[in-house]
C-alpha atoms as a PDB file:
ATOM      1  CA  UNK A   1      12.742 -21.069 -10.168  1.00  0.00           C
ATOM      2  CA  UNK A   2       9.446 -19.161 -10.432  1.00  0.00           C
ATOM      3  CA  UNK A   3       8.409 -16.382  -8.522  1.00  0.00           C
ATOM      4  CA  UNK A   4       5.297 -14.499  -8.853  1.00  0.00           C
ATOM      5  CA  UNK A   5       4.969 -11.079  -7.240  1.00  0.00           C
ATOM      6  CA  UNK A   6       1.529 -10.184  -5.477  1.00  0.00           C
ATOM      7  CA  UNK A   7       1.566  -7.132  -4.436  1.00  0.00           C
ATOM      8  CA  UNK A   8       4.197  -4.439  -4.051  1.00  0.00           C
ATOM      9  CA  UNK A   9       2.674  -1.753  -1.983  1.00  0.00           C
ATOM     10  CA  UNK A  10       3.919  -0.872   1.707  1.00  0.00           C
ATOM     11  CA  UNK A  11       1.182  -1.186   4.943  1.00  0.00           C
ATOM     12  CA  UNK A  12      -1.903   0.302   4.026  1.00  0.00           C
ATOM     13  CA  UNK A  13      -1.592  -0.244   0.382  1.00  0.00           C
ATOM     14  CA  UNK A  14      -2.118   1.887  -2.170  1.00  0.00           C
ATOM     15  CA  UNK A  15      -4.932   3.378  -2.341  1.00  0.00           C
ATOM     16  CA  UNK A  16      -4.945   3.833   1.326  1.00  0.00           C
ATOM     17  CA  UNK A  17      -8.223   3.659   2.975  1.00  0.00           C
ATOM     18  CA  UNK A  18      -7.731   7.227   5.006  1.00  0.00           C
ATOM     19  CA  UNK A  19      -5.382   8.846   2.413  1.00  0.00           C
ATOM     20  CA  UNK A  20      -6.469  11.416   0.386  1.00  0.00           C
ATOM     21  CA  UNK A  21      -2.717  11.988  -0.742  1.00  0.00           C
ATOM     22  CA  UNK A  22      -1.900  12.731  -4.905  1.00  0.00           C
ATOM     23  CA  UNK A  23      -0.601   8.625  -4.791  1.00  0.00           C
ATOM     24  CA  UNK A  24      -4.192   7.638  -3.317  1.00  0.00           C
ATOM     25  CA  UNK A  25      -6.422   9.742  -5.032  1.00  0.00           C
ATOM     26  CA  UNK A  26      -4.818   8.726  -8.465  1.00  0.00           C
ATOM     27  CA  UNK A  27      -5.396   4.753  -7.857  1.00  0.00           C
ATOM     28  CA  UNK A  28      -8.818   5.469  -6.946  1.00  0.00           C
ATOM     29  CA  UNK A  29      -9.089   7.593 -10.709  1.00  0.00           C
ATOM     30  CA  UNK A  30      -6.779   4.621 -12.420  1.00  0.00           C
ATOM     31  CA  UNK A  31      -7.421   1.372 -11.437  1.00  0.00           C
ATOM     32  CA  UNK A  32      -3.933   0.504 -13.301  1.00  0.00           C
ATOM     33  CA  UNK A  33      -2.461   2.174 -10.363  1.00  0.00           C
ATOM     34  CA  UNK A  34      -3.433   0.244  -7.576  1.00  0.00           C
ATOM     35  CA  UNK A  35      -0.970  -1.543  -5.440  1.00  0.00           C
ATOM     36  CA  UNK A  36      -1.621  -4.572  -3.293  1.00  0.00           C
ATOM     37  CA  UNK A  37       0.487  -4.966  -0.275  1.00  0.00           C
ATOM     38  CA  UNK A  38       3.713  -6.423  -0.929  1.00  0.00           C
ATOM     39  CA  UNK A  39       4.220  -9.660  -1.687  1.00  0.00           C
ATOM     40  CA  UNK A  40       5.483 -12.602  -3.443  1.00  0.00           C
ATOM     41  CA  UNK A  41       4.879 -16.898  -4.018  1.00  0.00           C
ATOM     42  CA  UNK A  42       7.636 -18.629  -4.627  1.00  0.00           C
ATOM     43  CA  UNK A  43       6.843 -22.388  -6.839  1.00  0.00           C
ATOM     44  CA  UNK A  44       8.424 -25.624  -5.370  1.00  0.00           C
ATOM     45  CA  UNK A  45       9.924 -28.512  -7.574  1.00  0.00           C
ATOM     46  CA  UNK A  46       6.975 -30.580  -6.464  1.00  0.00           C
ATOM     47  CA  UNK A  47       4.545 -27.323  -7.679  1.00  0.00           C
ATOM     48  CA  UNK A  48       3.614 -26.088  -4.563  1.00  0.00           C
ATOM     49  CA  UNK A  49       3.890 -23.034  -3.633  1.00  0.00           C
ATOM     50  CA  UNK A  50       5.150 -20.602  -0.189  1.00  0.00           C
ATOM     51  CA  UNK A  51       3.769 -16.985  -0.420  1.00  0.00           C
ATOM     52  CA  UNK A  52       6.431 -14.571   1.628  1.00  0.00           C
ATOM     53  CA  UNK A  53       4.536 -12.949   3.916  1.00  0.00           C
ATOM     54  CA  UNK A  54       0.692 -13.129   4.548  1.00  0.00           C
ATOM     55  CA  UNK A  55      -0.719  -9.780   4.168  1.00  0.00           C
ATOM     56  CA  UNK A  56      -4.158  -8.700   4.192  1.00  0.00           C
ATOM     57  CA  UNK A  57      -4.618  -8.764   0.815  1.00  0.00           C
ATOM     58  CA  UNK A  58      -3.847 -12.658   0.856  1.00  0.00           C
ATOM     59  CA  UNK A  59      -7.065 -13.885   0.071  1.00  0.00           C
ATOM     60  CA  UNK A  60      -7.319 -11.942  -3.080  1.00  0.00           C
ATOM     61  CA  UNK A  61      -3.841 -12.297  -4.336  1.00  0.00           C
ATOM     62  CA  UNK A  62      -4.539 -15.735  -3.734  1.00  0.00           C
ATOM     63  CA  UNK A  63      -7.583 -15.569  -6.152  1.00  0.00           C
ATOM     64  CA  UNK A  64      -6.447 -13.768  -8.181  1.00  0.00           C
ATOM     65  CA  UNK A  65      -3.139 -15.884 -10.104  1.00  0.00           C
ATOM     66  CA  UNK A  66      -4.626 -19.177 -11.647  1.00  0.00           C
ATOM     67  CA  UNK A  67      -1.860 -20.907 -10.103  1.00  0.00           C
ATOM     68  CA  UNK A  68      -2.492 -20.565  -6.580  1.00  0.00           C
ATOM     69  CA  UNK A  69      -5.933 -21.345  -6.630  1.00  0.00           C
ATOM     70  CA  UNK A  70      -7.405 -24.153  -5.255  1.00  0.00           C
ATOM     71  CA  UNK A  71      -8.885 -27.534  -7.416  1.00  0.00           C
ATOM     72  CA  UNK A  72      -9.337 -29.790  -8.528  1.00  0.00           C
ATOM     73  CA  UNK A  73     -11.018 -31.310  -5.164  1.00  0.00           C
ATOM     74  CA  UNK A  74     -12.757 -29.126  -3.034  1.00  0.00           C
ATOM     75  CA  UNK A  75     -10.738 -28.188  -0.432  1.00  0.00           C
ATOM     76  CA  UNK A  76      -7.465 -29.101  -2.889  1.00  0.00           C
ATOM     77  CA  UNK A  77      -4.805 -26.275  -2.361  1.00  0.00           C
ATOM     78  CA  UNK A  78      -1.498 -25.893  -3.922  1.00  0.00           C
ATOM     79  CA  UNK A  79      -0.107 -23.377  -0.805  1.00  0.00           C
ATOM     80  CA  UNK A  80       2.014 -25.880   1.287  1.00  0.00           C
ATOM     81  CA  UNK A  81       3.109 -22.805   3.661  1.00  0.00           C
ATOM     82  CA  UNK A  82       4.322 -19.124   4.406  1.00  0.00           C
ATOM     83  CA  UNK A  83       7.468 -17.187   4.945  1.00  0.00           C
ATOM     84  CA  UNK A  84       7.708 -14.655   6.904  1.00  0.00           C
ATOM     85  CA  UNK A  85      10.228 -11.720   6.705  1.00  0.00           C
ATOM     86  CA  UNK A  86       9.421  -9.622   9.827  1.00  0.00           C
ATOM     87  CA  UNK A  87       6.847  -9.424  12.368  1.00  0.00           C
ATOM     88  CA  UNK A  88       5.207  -6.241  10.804  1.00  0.00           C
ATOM     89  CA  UNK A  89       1.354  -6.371  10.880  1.00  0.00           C
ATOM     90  CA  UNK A  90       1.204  -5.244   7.054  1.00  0.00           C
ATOM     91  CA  UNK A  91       3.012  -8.842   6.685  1.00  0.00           C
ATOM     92  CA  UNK A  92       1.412 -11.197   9.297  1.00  0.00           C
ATOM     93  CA  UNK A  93      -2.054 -10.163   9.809  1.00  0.00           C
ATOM     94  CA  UNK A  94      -3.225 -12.105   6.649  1.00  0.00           C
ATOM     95  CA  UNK A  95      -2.286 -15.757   8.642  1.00  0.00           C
ATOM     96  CA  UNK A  96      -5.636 -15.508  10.342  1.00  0.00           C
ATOM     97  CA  UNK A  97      -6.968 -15.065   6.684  1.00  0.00           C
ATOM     98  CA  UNK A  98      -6.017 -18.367   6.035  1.00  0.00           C
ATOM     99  CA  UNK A  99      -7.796 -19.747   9.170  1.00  0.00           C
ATOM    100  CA  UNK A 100      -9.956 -22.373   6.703  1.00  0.00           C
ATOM    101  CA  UNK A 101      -7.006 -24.434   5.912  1.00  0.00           C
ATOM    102  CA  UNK A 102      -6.643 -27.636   7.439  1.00  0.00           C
ATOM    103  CA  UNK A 103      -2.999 -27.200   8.522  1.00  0.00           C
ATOM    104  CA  UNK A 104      -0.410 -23.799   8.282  1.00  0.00           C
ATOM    105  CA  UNK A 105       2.895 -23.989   8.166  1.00  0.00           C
ATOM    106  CA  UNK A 106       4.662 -20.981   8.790  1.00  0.00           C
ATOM    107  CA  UNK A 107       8.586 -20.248   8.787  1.00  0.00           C
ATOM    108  CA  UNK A 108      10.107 -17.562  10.303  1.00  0.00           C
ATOM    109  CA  UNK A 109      13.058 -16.310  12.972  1.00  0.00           C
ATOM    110  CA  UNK A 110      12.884 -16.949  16.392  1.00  0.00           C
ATOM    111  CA  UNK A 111      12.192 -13.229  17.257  1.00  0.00           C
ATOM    112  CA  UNK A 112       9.083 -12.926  14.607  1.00  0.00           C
ATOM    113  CA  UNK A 113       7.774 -16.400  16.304  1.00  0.00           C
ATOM    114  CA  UNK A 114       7.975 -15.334  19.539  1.00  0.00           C
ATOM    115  CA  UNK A 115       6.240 -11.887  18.737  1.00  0.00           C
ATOM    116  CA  UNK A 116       3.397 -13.817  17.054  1.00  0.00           C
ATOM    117  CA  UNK A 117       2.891 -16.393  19.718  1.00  0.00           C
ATOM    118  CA  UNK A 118       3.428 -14.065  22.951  1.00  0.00           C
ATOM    119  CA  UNK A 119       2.351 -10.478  21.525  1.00  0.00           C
ATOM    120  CA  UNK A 120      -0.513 -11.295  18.993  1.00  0.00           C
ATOM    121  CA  UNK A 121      -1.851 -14.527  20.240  1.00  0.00           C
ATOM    122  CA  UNK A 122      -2.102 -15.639  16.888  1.00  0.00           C
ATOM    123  CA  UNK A 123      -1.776 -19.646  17.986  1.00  0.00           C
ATOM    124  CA  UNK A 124      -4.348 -19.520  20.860  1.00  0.00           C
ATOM    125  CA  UNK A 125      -6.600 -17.707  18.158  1.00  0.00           C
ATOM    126  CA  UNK A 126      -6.052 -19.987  15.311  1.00  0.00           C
ATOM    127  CA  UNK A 127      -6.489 -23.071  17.372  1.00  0.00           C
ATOM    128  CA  UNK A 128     -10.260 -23.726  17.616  1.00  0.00           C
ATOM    129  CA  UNK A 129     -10.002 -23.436  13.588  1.00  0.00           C
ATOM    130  CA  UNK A 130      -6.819 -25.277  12.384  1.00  0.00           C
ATOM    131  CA  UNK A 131      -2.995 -26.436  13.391  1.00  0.00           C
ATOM    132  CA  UNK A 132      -0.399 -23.917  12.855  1.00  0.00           C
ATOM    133  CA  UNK A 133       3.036 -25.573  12.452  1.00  0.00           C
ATOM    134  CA  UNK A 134       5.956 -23.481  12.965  1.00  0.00           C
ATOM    135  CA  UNK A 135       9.896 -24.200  11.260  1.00  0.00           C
ATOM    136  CA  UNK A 136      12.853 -22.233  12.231  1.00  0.00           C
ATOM    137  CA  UNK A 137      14.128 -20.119   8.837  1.00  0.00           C
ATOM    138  CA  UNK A 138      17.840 -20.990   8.810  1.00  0.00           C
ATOM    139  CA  UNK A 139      20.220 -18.506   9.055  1.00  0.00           C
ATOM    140  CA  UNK A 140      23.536 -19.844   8.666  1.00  0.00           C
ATOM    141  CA  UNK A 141      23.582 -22.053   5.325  1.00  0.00           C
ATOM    142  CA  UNK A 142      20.972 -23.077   3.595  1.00  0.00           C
ATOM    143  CA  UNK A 143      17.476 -25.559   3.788  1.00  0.00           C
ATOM    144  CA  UNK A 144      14.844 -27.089   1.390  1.00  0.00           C
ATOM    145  CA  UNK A 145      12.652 -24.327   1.606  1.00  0.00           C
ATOM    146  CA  UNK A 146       9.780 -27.290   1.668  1.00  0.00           C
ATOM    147  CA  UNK A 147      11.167 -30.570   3.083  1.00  0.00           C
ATOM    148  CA  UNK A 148       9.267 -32.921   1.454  1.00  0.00           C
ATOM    149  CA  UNK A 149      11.089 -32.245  -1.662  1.00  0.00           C
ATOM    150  CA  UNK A 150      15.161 -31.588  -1.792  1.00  0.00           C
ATOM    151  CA  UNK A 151      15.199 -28.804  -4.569  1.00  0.00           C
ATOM    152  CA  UNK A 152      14.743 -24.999  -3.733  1.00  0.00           C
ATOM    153  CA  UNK A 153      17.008 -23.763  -0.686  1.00  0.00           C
ATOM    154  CA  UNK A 154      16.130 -20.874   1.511  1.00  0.00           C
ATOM    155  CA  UNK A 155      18.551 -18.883   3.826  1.00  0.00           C
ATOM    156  CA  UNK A 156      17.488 -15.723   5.908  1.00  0.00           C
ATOM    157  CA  UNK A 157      19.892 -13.117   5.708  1.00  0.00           C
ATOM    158  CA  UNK A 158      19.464 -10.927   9.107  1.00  0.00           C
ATOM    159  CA  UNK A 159      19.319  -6.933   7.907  1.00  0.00           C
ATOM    160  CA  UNK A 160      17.949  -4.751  10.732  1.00  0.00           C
ATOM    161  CA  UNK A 161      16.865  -5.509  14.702  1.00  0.00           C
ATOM    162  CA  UNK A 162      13.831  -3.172  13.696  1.00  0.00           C
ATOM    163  CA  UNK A 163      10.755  -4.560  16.158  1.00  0.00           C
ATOM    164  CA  UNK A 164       7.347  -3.841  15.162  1.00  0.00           C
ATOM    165  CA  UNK A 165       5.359  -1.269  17.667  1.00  0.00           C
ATOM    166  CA  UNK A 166       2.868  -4.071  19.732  1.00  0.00           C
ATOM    167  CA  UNK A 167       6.633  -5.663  20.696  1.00  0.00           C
ATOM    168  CA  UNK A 168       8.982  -2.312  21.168  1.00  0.00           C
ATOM    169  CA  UNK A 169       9.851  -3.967  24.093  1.00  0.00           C
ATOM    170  CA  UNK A 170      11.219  -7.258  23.052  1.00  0.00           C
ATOM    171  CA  UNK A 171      14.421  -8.522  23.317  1.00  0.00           C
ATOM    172  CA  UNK A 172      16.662  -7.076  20.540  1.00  0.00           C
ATOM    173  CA  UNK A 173      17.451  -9.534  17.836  1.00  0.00           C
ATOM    174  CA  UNK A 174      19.257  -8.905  14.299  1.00  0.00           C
ATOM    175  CA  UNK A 175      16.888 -10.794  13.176  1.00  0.00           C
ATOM    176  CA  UNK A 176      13.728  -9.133  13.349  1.00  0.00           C
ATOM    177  CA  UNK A 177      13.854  -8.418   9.670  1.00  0.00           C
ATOM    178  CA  UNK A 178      15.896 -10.652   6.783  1.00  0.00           C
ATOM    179  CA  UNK A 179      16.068 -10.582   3.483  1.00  0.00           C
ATOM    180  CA  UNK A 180      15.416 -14.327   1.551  1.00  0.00           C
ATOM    181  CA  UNK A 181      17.807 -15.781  -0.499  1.00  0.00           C
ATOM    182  CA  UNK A 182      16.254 -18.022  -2.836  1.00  0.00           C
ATOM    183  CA  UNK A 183      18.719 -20.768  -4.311  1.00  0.00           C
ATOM    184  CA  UNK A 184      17.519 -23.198  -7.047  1.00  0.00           C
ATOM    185  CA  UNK A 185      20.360 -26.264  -7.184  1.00  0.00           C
ATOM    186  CA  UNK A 186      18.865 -27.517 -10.489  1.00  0.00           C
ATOM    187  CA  UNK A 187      19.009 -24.310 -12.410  1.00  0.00           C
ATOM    188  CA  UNK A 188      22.392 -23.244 -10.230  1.00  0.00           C
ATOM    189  CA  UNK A 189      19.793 -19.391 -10.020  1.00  0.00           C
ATOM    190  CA  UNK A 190      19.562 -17.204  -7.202  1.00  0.00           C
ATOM    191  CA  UNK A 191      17.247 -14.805  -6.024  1.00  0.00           C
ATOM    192  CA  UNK A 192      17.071 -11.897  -3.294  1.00  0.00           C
ATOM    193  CA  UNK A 193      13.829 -10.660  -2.126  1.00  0.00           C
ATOM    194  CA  UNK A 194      14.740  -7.897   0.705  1.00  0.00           C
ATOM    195  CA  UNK A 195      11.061  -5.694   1.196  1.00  0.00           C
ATOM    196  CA  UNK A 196      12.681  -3.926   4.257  1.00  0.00           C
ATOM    197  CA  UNK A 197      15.919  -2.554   4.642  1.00  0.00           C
ATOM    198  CA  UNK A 198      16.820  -0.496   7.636  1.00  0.00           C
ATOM    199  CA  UNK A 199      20.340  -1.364   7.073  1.00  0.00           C
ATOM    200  CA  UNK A 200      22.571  -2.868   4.056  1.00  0.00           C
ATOM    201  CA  UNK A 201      25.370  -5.322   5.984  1.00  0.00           C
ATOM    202  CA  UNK A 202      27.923  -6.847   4.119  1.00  0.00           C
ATOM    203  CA  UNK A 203      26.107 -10.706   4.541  1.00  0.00           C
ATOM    204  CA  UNK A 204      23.362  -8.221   2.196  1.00  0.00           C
ATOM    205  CA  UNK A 205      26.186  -7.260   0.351  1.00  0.00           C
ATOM    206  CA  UNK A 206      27.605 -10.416  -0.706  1.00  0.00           C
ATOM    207  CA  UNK A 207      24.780 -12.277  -1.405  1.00  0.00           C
ATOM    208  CA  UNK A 208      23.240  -9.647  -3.663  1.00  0.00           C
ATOM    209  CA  UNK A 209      26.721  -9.792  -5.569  1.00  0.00           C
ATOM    210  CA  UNK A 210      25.840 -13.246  -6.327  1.00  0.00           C
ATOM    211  CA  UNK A 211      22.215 -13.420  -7.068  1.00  0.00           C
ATOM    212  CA  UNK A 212      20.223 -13.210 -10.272  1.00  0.00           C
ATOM    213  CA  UNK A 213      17.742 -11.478  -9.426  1.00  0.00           C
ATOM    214  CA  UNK A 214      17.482  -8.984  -6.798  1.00  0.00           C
ATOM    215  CA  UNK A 215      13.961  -7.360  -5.160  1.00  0.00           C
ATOM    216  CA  UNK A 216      14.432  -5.007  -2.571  1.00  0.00           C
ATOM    217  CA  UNK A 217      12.733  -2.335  -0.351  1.00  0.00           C
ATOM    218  CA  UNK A 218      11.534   0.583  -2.260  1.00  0.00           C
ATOM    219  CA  UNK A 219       9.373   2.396   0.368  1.00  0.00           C
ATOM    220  CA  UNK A 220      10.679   5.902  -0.112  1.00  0.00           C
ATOM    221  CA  UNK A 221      11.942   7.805  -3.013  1.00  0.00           C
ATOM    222  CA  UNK A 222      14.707   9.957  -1.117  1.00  0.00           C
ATOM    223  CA  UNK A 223      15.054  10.490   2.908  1.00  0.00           C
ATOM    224  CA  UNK A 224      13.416  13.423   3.015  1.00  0.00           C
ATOM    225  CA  UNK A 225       9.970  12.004   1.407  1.00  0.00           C
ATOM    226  CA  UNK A 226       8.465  11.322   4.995  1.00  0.00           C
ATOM    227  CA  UNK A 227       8.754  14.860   6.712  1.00  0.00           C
ATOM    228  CA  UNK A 228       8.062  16.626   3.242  1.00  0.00           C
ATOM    229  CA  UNK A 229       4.545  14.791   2.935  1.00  0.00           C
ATOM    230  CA  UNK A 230       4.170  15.266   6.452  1.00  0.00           C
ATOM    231  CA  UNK A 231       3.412  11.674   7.197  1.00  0.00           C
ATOM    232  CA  UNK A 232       5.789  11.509   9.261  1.00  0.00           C
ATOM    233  CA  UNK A 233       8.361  13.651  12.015  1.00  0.00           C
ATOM    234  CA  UNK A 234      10.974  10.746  10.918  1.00  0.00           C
ATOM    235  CA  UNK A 235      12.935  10.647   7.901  1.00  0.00           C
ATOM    236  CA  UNK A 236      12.562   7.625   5.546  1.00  0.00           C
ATOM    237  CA  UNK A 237      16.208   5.942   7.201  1.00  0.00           C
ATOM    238  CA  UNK A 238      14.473   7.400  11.034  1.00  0.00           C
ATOM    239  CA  UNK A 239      11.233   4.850   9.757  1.00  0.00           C
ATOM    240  CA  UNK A 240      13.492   1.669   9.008  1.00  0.00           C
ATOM    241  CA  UNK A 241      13.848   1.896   5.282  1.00  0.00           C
ATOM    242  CA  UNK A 242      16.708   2.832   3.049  1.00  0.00           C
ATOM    243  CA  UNK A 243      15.649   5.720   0.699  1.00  0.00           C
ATOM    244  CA  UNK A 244      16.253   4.812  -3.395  1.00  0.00           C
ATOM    245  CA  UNK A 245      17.818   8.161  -3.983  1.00  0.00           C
ATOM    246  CA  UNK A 246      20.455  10.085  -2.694  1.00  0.00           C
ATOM    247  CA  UNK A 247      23.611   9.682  -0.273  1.00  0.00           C
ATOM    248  CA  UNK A 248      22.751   6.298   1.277  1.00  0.00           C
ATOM    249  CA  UNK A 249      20.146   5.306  -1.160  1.00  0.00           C
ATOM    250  CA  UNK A 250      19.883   1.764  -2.522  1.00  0.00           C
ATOM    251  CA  UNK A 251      19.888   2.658  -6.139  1.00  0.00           C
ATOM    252  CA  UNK A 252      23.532   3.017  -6.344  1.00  0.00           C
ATOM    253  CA  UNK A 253      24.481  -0.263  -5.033  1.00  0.00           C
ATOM    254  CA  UNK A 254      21.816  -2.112  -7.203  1.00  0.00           C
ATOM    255  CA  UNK A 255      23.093  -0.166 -10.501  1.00  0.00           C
ATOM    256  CA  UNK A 256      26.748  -2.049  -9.494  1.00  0.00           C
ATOM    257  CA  UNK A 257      25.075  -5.169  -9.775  1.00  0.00           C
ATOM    258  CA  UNK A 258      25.190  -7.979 -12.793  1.00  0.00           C
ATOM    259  CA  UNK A 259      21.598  -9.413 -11.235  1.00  0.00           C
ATOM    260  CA  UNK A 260      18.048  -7.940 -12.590  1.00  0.00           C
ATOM    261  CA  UNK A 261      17.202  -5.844 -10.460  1.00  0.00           C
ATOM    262  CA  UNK A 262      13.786  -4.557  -9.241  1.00  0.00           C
ATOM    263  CA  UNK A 263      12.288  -2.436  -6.228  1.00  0.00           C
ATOM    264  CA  UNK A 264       9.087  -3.551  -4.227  1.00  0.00           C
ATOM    265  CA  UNK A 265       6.920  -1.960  -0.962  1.00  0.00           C
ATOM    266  CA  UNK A 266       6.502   1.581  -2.438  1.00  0.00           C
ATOM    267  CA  UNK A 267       4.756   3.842  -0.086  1.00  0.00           C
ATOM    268  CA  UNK A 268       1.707   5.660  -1.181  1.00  0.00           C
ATOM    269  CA  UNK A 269       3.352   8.860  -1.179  1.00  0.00           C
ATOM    270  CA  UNK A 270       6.480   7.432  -3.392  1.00  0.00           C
ATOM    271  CA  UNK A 271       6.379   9.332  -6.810  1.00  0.00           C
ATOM    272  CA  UNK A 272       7.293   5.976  -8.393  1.00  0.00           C
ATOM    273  CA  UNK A 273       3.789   4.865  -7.708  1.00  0.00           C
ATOM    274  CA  UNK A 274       2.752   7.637 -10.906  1.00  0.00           C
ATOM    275  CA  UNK A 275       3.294   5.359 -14.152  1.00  0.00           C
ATOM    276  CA  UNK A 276       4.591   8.842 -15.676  1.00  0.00           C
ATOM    277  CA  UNK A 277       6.808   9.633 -13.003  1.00  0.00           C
ATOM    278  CA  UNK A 278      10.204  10.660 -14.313  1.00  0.00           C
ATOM    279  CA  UNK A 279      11.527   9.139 -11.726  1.00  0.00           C
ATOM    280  CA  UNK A 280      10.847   6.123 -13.511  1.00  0.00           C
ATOM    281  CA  UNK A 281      13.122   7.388 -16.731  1.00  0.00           C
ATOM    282  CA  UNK A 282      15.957   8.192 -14.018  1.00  0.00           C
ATOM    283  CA  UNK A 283      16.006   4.278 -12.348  1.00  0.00           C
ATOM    284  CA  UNK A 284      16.150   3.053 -16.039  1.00  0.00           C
ATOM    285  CA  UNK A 285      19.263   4.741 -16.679  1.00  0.00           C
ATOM    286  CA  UNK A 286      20.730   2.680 -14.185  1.00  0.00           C
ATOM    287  CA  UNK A 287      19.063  -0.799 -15.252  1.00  0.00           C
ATOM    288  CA  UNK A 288      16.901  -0.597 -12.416  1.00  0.00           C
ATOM    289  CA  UNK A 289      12.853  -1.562 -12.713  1.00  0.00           C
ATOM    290  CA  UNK A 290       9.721  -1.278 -10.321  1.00  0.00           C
ATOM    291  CA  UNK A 291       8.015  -4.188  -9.763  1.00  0.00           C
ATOM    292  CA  UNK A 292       4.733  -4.267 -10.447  1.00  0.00           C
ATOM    293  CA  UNK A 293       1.820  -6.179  -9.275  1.00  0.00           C
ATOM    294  CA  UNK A 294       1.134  -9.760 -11.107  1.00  0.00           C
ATOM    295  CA  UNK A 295       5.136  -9.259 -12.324  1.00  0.00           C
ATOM    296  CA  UNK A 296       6.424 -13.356 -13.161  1.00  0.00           C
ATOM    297  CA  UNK A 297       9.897 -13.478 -12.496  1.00  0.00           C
ATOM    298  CA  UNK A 298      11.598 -17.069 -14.163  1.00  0.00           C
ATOM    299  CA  UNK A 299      15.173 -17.994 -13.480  1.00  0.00           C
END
């Protein structure tokens, strides 16, 4: 199994375009900083690849791994299709990106469908340009994640019933947000890739315990982080993400775990986004890593 990670910032990336926060302003003054939003391509047996949610940055994460880029024909493109954890714009609003392509196939719940199709429009929008193709992500056992071959498996893992703002009204649904478990039968590997966690439920629970690698939400640093950098009335649990740190937090589960284990979707006003952050000193105690942008992950 190969995964490639393409970006591990949360919406608005980091820098963000209106943020003049300590997070921003030093990824404008370091380059090395900079965080695309999060993301992650996952290599089929046949070498094609899914990317896991399509954010606005697709085009250039795209472009920028030699893997994923298209050749040798013209219009010749190794991505066969995208996966989509949630309905969240900072995850979706990259499928129009990809409006060129002669066909997109796009798996997802019911509930992130729906929200696409009803509250976004995105198929009467796409249609004039190509053929959007839509396959149900399983949640109960597990499928090829691409069908024309029988070797990676995908299963989504339901973790929170959080709906994005343009469908607050929508029919609650657990699974408005899962977490991915990746299962390679060759290699007998496993992989978790959860980049928002409102909630850990034991499903989360037990299929972390068995995976090899695990990449999970890492918007906020502790709970407070939101109301302290006044970005926010909410705390970081009140916004739909488990904090790292503290009573709750995610880092002591992961440091229980056998798996590698790495956070992703850091907000801009996380302190983990600082290279010389200590609190970079206090995850490695535990075994725990930050992902990083252009990270290769091979199981």
């Amino acid at each position: 199994m190969l995964l490639l990670v393409l970006g591990t910032a949360a919406g608005g990336g980091i820098p963000q375009w209106n943020c003049a926060c300590p997070g921003c302003s030093g990824a404008r003054a370091d380059p090395r900083r900079r965080r695309r939003h999060a993301s992650l391509a996952v290599r089929t047996d046949d070498g094609r690849w899914y990317v896991v949610n399509a954010t606005p940055d697709i085009g250039d994460q795209i472009d920028g791994r030699p893997e994923l880029r298209p050749g040798p024909g013209t219009r010749d493109t190794p991505l066969a299709g995208i996966v989509l954890t949630d309905a969240e714009l900072d995850h979706t609003l990259g499928i129009a990106r990809l409006r060129e392509t002669d066909g997109l196939q796009v798996v997802s719940t019911a509930p992130v469908r729906q929200a696409l199709l009803d509250r976004l429009h995105l198929g009467d929008v796409l249609a004039p340009y190509t053929s959007m193709t839509w396959r149900e992500l399983p949640q109960r056992g597990a499928e090829p994640l691409d069908r024309d071959t029988p070797g990676l498996r995908i299963t989504g893992i339901p973790v929170s019933g959080k709906r994005p703002r343009y469908a607050a009204d929508a029919p609650e649904d657990d699974a408005w947000v899962v977490a991915l478990r990746l299962y390679d039968p060759g290699s007998g590997a496993t992989a978790l890739y959860a980049p928002a966690l409102a909630a850990w439920p034991d499903s989360l629970d037990r299929a972390a315990a068995e995976a090899d690698c695990v990449i999970v939400d890492g918007t906020f640093w502790d709970d407070e982080e939101p109301r302290r950098t006044g970005i926010s009335e909410r705390t970081a649990t009140g916004m739909g993400h488990l904090p790292i740190e503290g009573p709750g937090g995610t880092a002591e589960r992961l440091a229980r775990l056998s798996a590698r284990c790495l956070y992703t979707h850091l907000n801009n006003t996380n302190p983990l986004v600082d290279p010389a952050a200590p609190q970079h000193k206090t995850l490695a105690r535990l075994g725990l890593e930050v992902a990083n942008d252009g990270t290769v992950i091979e199981l």
